[in-house]
C-alpha atoms as a PDB file:
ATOM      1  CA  UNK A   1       8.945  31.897  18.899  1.00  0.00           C
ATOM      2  CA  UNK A   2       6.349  30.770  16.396  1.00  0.00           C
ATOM      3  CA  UNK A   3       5.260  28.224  14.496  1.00  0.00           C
ATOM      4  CA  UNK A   4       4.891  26.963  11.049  1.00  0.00           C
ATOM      5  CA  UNK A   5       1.023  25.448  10.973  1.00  0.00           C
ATOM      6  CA  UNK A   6       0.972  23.260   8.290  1.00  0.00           C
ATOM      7  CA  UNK A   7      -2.148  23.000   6.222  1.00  0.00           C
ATOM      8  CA  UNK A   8      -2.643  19.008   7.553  1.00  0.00           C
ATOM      9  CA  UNK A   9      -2.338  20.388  11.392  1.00  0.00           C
ATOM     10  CA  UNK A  10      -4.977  22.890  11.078  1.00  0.00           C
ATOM     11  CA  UNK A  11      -8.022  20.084  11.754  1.00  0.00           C
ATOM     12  CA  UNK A  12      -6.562  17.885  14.977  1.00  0.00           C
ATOM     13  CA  UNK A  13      -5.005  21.446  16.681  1.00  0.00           C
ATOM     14  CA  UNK A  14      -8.285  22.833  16.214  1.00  0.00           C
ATOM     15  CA  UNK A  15      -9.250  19.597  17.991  1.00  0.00           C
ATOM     16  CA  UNK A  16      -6.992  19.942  20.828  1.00  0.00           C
ATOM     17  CA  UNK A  17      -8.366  23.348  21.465  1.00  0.00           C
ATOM     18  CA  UNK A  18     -12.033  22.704  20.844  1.00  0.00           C
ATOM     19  CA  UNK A  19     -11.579  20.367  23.927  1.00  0.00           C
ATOM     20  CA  UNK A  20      -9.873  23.105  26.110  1.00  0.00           C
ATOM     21  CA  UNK A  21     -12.541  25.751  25.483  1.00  0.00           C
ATOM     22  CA  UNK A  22     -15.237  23.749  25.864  1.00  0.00           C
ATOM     23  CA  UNK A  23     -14.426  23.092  29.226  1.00  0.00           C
ATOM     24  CA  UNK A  24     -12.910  26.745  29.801  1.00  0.00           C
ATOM     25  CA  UNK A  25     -15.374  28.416  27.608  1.00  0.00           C
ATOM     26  CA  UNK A  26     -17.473  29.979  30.187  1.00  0.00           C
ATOM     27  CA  UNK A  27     -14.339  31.018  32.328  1.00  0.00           C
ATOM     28  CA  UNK A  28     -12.782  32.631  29.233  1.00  0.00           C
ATOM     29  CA  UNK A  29     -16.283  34.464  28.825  1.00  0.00           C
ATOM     30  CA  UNK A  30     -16.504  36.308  31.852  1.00  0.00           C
ATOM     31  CA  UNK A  31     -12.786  37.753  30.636  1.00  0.00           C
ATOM     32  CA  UNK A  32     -13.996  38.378  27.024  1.00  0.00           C
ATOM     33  CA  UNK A  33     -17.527  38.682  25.816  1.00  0.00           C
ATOM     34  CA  UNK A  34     -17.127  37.237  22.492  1.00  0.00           C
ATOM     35  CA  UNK A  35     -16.515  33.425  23.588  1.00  0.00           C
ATOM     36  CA  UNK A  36     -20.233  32.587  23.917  1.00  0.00           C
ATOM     37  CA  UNK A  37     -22.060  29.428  23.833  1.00  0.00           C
ATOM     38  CA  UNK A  38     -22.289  30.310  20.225  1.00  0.00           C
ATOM     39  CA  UNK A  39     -18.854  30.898  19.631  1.00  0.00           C
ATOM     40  CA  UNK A  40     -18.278  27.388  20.400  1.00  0.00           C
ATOM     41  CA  UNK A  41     -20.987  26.296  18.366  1.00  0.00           C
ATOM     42  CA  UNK A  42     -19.872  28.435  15.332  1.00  0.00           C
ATOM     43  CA  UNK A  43     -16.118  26.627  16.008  1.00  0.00           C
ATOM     44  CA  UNK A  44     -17.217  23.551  16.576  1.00  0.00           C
ATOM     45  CA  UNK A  45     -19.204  23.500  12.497  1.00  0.00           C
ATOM     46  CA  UNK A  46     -16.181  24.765  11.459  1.00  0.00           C
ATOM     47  CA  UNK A  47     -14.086  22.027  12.396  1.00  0.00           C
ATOM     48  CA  UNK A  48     -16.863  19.766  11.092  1.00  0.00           C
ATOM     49  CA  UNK A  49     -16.721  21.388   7.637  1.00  0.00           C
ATOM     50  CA  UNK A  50     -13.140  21.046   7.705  1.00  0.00           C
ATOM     51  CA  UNK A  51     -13.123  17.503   8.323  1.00  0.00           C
ATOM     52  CA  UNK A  52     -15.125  16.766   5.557  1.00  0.00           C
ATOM     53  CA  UNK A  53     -12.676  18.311   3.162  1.00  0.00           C
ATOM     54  CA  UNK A  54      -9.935  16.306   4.564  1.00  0.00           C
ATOM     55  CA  UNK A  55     -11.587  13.439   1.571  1.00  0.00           C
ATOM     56  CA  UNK A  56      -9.675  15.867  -0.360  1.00  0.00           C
ATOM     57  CA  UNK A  57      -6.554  13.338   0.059  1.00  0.00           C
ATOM     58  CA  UNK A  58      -8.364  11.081  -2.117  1.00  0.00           C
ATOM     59  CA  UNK A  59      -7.746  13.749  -5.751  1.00  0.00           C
ATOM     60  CA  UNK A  60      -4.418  13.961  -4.002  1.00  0.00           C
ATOM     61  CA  UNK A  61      -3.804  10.076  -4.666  1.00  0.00           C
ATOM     62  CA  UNK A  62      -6.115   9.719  -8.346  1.00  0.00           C
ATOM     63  CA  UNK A  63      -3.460  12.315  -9.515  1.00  0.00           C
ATOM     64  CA  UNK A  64      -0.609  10.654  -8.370  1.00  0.00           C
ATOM     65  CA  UNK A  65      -1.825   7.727 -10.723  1.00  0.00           C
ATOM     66  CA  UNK A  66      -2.588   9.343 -13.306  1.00  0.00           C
ATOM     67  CA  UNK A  67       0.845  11.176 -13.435  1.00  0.00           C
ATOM     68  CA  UNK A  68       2.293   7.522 -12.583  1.00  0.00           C
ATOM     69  CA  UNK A  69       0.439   6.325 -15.085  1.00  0.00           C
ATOM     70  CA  UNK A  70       1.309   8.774 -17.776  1.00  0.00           C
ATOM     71  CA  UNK A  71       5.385   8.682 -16.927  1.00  0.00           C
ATOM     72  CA  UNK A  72       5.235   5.306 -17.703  1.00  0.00           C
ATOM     73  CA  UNK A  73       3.390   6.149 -21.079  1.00  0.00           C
ATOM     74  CA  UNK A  74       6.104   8.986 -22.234  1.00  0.00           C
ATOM     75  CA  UNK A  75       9.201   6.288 -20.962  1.00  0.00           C
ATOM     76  CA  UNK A  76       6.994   3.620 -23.445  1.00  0.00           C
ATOM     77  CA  UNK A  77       6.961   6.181 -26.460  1.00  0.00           C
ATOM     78  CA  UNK A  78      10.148   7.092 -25.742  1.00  0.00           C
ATOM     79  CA  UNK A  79      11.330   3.598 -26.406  1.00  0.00           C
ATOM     80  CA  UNK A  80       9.328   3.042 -29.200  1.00  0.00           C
ATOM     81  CA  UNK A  81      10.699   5.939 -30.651  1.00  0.00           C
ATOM     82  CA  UNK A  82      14.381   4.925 -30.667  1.00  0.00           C
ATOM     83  CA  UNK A  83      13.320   1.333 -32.548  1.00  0.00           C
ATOM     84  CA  UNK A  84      11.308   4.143 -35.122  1.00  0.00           C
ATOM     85  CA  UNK A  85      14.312   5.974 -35.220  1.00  0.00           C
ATOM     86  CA  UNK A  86      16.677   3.081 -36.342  1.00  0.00           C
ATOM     87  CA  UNK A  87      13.550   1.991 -39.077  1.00  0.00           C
ATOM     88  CA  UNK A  88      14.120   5.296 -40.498  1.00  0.00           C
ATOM     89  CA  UNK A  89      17.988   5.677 -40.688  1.00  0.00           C
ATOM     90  CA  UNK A  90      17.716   2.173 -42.313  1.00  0.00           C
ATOM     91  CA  UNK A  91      15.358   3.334 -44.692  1.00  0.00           C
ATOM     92  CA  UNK A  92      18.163   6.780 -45.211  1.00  0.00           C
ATOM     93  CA  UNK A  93      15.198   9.040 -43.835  1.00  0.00           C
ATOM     94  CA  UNK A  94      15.623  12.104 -41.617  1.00  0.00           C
ATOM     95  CA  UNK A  95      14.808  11.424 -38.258  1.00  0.00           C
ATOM     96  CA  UNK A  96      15.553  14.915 -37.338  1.00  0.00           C
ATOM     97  CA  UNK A  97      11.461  15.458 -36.326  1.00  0.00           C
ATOM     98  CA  UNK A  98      11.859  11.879 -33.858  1.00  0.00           C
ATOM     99  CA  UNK A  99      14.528  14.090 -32.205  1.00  0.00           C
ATOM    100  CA  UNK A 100      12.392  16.826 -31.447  1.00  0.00           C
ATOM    101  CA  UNK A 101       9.245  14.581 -30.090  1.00  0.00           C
ATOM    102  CA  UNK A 102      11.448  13.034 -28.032  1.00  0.00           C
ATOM    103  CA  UNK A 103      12.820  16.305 -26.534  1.00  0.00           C
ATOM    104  CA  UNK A 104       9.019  17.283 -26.447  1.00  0.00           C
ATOM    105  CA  UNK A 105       8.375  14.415 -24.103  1.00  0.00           C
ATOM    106  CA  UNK A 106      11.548  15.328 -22.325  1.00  0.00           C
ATOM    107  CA  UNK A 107      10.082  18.612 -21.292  1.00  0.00           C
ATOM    108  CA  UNK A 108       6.629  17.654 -20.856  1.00  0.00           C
ATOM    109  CA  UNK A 109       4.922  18.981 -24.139  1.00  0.00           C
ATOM    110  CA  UNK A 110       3.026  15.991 -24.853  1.00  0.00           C
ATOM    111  CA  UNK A 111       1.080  18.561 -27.071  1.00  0.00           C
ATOM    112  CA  UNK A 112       3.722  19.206 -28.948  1.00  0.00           C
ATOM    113  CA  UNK A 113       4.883  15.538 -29.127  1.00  0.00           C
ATOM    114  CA  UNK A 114       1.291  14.597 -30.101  1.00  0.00           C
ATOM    115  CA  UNK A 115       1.600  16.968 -33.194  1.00  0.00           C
ATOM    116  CA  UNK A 116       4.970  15.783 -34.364  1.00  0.00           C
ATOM    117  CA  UNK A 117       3.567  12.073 -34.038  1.00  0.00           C
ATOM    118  CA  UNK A 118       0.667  12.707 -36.437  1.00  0.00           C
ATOM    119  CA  UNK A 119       3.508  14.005 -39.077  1.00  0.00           C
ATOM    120  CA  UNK A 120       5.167  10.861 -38.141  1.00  0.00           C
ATOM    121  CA  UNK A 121       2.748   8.721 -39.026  1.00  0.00           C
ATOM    122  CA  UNK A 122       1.731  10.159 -42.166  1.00  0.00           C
ATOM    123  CA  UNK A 123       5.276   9.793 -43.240  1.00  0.00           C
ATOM    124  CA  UNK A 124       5.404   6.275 -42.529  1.00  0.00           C
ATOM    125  CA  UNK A 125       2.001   5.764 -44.255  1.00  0.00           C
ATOM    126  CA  UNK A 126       3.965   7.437 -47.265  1.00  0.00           C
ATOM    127  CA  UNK A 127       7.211   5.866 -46.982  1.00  0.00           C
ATOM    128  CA  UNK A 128       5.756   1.926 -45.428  1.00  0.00           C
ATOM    129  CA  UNK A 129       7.023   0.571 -48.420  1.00  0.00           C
ATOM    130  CA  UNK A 130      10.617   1.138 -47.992  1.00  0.00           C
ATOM    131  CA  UNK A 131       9.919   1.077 -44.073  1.00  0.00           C
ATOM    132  CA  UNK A 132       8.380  -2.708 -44.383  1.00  0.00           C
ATOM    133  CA  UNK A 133      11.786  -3.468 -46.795  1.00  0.00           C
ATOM    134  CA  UNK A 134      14.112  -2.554 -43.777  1.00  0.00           C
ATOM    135  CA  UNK A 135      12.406  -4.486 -41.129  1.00  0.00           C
ATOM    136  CA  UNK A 136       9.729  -2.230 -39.978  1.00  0.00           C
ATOM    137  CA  UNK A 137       6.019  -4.253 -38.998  1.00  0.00           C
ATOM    138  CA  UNK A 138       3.661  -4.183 -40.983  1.00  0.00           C
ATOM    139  CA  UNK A 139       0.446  -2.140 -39.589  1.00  0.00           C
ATOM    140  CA  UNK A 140       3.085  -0.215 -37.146  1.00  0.00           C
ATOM    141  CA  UNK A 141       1.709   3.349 -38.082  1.00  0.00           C
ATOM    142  CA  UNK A 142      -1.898   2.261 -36.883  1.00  0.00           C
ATOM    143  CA  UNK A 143       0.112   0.896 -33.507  1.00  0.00           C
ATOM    144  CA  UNK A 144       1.658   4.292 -33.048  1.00  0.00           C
ATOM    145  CA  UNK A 145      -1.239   6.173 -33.314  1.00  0.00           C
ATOM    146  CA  UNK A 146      -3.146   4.333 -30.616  1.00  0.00           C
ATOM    147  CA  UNK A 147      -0.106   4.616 -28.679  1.00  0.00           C
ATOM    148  CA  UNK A 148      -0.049   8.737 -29.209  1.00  0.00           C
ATOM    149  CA  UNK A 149      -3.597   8.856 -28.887  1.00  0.00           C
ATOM    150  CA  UNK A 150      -3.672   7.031 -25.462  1.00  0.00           C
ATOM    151  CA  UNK A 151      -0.489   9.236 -24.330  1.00  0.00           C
ATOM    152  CA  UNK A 152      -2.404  12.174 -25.054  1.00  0.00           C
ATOM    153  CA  UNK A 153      -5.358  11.311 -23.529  1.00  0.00           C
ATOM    154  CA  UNK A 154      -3.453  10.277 -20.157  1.00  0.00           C
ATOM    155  CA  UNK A 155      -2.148  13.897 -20.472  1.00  0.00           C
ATOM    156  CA  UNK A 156      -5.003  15.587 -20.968  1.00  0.00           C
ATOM    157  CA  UNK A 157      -6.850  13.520 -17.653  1.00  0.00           C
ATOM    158  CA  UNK A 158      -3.632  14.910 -15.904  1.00  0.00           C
ATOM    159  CA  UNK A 159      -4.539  18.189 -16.350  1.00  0.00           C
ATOM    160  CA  UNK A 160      -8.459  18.422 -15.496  1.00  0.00           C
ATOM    161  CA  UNK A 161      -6.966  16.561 -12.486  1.00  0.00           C
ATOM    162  CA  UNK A 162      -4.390  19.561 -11.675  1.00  0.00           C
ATOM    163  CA  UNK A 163      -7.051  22.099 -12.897  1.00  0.00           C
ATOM    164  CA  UNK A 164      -8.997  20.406 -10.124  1.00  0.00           C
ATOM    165  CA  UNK A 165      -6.926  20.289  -7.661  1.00  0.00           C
ATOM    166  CA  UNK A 166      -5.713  23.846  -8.363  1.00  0.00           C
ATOM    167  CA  UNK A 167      -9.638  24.801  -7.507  1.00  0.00           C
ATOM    168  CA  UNK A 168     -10.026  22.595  -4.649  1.00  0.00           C
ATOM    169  CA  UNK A 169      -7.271  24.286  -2.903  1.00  0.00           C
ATOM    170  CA  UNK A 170      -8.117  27.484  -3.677  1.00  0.00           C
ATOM    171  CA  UNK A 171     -11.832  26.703  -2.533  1.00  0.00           C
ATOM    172  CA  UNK A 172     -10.421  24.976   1.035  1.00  0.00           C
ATOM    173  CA  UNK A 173      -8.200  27.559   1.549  1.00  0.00           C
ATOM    174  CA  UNK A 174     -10.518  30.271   3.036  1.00  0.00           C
ATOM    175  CA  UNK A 175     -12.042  27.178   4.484  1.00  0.00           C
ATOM    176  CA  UNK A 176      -8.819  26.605   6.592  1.00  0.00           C
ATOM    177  CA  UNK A 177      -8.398  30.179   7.106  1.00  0.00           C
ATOM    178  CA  UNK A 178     -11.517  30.681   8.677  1.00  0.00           C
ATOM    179  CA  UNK A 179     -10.694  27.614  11.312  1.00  0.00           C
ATOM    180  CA  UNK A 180      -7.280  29.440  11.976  1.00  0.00           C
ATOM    181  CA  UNK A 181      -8.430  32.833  12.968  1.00  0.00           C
ATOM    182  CA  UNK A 182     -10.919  30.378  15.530  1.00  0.00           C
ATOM    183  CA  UNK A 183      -7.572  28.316  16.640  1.00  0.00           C
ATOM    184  CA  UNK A 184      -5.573  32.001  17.040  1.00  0.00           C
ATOM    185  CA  UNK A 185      -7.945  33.929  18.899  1.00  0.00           C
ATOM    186  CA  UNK A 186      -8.849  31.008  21.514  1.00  0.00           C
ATOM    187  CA  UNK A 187      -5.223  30.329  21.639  1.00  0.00           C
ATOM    188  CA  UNK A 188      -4.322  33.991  22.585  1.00  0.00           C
ATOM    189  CA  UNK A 189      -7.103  34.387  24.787  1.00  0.00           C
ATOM    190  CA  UNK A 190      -5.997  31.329  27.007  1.00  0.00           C
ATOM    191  CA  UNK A 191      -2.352  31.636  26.955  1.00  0.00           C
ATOM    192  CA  UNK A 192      -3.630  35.174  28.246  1.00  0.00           C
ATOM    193  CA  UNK A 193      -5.823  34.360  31.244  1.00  0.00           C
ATOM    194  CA  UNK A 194      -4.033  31.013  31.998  1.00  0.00           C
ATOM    195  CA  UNK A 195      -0.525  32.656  31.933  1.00  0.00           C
ATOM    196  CA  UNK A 196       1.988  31.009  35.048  1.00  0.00           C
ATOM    197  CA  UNK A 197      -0.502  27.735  35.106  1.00  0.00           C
ATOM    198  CA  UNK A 198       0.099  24.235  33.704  1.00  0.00           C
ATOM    199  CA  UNK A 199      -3.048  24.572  31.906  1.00  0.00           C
ATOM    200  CA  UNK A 200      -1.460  27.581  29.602  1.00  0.00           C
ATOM    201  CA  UNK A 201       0.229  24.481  27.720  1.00  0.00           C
ATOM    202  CA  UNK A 202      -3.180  23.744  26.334  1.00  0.00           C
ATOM    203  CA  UNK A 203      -3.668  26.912  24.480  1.00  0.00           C
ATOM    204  CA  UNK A 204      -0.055  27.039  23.291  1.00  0.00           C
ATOM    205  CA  UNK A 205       0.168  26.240  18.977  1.00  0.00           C
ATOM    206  CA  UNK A 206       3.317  25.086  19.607  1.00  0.00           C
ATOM    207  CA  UNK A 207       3.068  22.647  21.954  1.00  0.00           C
ATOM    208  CA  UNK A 208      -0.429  21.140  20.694  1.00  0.00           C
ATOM    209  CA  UNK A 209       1.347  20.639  16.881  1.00  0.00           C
ATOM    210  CA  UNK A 210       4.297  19.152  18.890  1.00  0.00           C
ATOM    211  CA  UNK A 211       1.377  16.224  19.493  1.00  0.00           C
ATOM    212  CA  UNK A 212       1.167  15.492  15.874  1.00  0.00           C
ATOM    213  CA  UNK A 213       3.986  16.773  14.257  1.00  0.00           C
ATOM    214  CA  UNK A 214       5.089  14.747  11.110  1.00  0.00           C
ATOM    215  CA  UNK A 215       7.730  14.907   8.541  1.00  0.00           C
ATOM    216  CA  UNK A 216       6.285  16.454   5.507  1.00  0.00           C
ATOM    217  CA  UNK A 217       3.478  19.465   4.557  1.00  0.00           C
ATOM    218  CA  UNK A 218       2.039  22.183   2.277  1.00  0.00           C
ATOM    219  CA  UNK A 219       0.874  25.432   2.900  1.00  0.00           C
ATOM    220  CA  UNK A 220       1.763  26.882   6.163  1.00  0.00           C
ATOM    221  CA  UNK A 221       0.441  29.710   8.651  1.00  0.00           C
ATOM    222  CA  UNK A 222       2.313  31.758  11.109  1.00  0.00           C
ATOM    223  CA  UNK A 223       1.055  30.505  14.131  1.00  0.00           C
ATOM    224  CA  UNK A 224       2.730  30.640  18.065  1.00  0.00           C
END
């Protein structure tokens, strides 16, 4: 039966077997050519390349701030929004376009929120008079466009940080791939020639990710 390889198993399985073949290399060898010295050599800066991408964790946990970090911006202007929505329905003016930023922010178009705000604000600017009469702050359009200018700049980090991310996977995963087809083929080769002995175990996917196994993972290769 196989296995599900998860992207964060692919560097201490490789491990596992890199310690296997080296001892077993030249025994495997004499059963097929291809596992030379340099095969091992070739697997072993393979694994080394792949552990230096594992510092790819650390983009993993800037986003997560960032996104943190901009949730608690949208929850802020959402609030302020409802206190801007009560200033206008004292002042008897529509707050039909507050509605629709605050399903924008809903749905995660702080674009389109952004836009809406800068109509907003010009309509306070025009209207700050009878805004100021009903209890509105005085200076509270310049407030609410630092407030939409910093939301929109948390949003826009966001993104170069997914963009980046996006790449970063994309550019690891032929990384990865290229360490699998090393785990598979020394994996089949000594479940092969070590078939009916204890030391078959060692060359078994299964068992190895058994070693590590964790709740959790991304990406995933058929492996057995």
């Amino acid at each position: 039966m196989s296995t599900k390889l998860r992207i964060e198993e692919y560097l201490p399985t490789g491990l596992f077997l890199e310690t296997s073949f080296s001892r077993d290399r030249a025994e495997l060898e004499a059963n097929f050519s291809e596992f030379m010295p340099g095969y091992l050599a070739d697997f072993q800066n393979q694994l080394a390349i792949v552990s230096r991408l594992e510092d790819s964790l650390v983009l993993t946990q800037e986003q997560k701030g960032v996104t943190q970090s901009l949730y608690i911006a949208k929850d802020a202007m959402n609030k302020e929004l409802n206190i801007l929505s009560f200033h206008f329905k004292s002042a008897k003016l529509d707050t039909k376009i507050i509605t629709k930023v605050k399903k924008d922010l809903g749905t995660g178009n702080v674009e389109g929120a952004n836009l809406k705000l800068k109509a907003i604000i010009q309509m306070i600017d025009s209207k700050t008079e009878d805004l100021e009469s009903k209890g509105m702050k005085a200076g509270y359009s310049s407030g609410l466009a630092t407030r939409n200018k910093e939301l929109l700049d948390k949003n826009v980090l966001q993104n170069k940080l997914i963009d980046a991310r996006g790449q970063l996977a994309e550019d690891n995963r032929s990384v990865y791939k290229a360490l699998y087809k090393y785990i598979s083929t020394i994996a089949q080769a000594g479940k092969i020639i070590y078939d009916g002995k204890g030391k078959r175990d060692e060359y078994v996917i299964s068992k190895l990710v058994s070693r590590m196994r964790s709740q959790g993972g991304t990406k995933e290769e058929e492996a057995s």
